[in-house]
Each structure stands twice: as C-alpha cells, then as structure tokens.
Protein backbone atom coordinates (compact mmCIF):
# COMPACT_ATOMS: atom_id res chain seq x y z
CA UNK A 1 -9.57 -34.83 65.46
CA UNK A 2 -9.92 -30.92 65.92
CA UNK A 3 -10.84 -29.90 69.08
CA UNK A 4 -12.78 -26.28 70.02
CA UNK A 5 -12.15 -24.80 73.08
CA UNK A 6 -15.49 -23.63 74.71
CA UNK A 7 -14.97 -20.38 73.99
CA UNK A 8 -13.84 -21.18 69.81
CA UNK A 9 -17.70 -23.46 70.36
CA UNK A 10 -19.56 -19.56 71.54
CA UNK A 11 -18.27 -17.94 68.91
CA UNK A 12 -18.46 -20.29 66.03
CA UNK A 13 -22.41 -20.78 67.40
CA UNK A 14 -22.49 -17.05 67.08
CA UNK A 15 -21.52 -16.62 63.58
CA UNK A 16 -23.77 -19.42 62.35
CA UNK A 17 -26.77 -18.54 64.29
CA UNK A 18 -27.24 -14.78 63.38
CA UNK A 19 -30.62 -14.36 61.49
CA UNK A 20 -30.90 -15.28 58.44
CA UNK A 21 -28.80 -17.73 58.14
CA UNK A 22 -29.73 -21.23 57.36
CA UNK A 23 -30.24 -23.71 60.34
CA UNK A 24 -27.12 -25.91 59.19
CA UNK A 25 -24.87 -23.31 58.47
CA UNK A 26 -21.13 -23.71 59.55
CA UNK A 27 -17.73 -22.18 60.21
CA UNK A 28 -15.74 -23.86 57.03
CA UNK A 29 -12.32 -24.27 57.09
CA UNK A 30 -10.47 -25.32 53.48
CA UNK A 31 -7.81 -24.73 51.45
CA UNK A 32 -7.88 -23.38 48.17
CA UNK A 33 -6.18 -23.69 44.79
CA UNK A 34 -3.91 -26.84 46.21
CA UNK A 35 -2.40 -24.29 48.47
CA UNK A 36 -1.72 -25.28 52.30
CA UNK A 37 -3.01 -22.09 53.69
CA UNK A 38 -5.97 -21.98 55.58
CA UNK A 39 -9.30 -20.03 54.36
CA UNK A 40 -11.95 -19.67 56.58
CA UNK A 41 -15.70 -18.70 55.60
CA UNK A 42 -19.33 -19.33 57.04
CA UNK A 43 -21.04 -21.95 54.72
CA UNK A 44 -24.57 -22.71 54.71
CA UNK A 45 -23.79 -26.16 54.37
CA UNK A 46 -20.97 -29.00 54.44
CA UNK A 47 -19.67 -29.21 50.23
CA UNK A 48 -19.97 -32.91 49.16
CA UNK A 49 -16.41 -34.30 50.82
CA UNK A 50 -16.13 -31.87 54.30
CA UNK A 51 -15.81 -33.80 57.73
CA UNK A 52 -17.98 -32.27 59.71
CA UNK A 53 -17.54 -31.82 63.44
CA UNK A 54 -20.30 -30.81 65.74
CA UNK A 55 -19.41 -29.63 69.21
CA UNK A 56 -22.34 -28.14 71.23
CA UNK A 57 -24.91 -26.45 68.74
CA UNK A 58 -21.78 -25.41 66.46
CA UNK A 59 -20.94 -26.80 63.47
CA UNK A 60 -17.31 -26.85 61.57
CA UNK A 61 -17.00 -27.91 57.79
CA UNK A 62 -13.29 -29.04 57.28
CA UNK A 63 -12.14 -30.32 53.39
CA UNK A 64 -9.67 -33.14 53.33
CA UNK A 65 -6.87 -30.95 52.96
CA UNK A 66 -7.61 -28.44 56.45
CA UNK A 67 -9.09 -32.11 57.98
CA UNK A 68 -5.97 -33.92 57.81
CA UNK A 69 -3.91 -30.75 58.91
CA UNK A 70 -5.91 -30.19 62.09
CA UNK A 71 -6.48 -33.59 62.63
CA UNK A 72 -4.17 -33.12 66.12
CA UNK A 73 -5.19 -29.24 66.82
CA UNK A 74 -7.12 -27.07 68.97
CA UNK A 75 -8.97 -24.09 67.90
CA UNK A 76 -9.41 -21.18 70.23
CA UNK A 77 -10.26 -17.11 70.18
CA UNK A 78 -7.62 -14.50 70.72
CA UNK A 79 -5.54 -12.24 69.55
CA UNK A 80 -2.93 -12.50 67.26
CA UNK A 81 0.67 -10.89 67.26
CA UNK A 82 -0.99 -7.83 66.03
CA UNK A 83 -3.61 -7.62 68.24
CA UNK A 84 -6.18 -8.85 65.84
CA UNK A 85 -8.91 -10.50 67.05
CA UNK A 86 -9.67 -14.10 65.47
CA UNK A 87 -9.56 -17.45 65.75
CA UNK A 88 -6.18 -19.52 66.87
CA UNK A 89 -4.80 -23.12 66.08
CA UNK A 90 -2.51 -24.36 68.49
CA UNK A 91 -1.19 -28.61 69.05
CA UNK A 92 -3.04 -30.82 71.31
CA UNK A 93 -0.88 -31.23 74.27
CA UNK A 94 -0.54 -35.01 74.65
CA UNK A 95 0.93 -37.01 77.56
CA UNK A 96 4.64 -38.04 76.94
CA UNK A 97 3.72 -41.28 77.88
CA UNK A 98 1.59 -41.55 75.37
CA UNK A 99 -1.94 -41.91 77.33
C-alpha cells in the first residue's frame, strides 16, 4: 500500500483543508485516457472505484490503475531535478530478508 511520509501527510492536509473546500476532499491520483502517467488533482470526493487511503486528517483518492502502481511506494515533498517543488514517489525500502 502507498505510504506518505509525514511531511507528503502536512501538505496533502493543506491542500484539502483550505476554505472552501468540502470536508472530504482529497489529493487524487489517476491515470487518464489508459495512459500510465500519473495525474494528480484535488477532488472533492473519492469517484465510484478509488481506494482511498487516510493517513492523519489527509485523504488520498487513488484509481485502480495509480493504486496498483503505488501499491509498494512512498510519497514525499521535494524538489525535482529542476528545482520544482512537488510531490515525489520513491520504492519502499524493504528488508532483504524479506521481514
């Protein structure tokens, strides 16, 4: 399953708390058009098949598409290689023995 880093759970809260926006709004994360790149855009709600993950007052929509992609990912803040501000996916380390 997806994993936020504390500071990827402060940020996502952020967005999806500002006023006005509806009390289960979301970071959504999908793919579009059957294509495997990633689209991000606050939702004010899950569409009919998103996984939702909850993580500390934040909520993430994920389709079935970005689910089963990030299914062993973490998503943090940075910057990326051009010094952009956003929001990074990087593997879960795991333990080579398997624990």
């Amino acid at each position: 399953m997806l994993t936020l880093t504390p500071t990827a759970i402060e940020v996502v809260r952020a967005m999806t708390s500002a006023e006005g926006m509806p009390e289960a709004a979301g970071l959504r994360i999908f793919t579009a058009d059957d294509s495997s790149a990633l689209q991000l855009a606050i939702a004010a709600e899950p569409a009919e098949q998103d996984q939702v993950l909850m993580a500390e007052g934040s909520r993430v929509y994920l389709d079935r598409q970005a689910a089963a992609y990030l299914d062993d990912k973490i998503l943090d803040t940075g910057q990326d290689p051009n010094g952009e501000d956003g929001f990074l996916i990087s593997p879960q380390h795991r333990d080579p023995l398997g624990m």
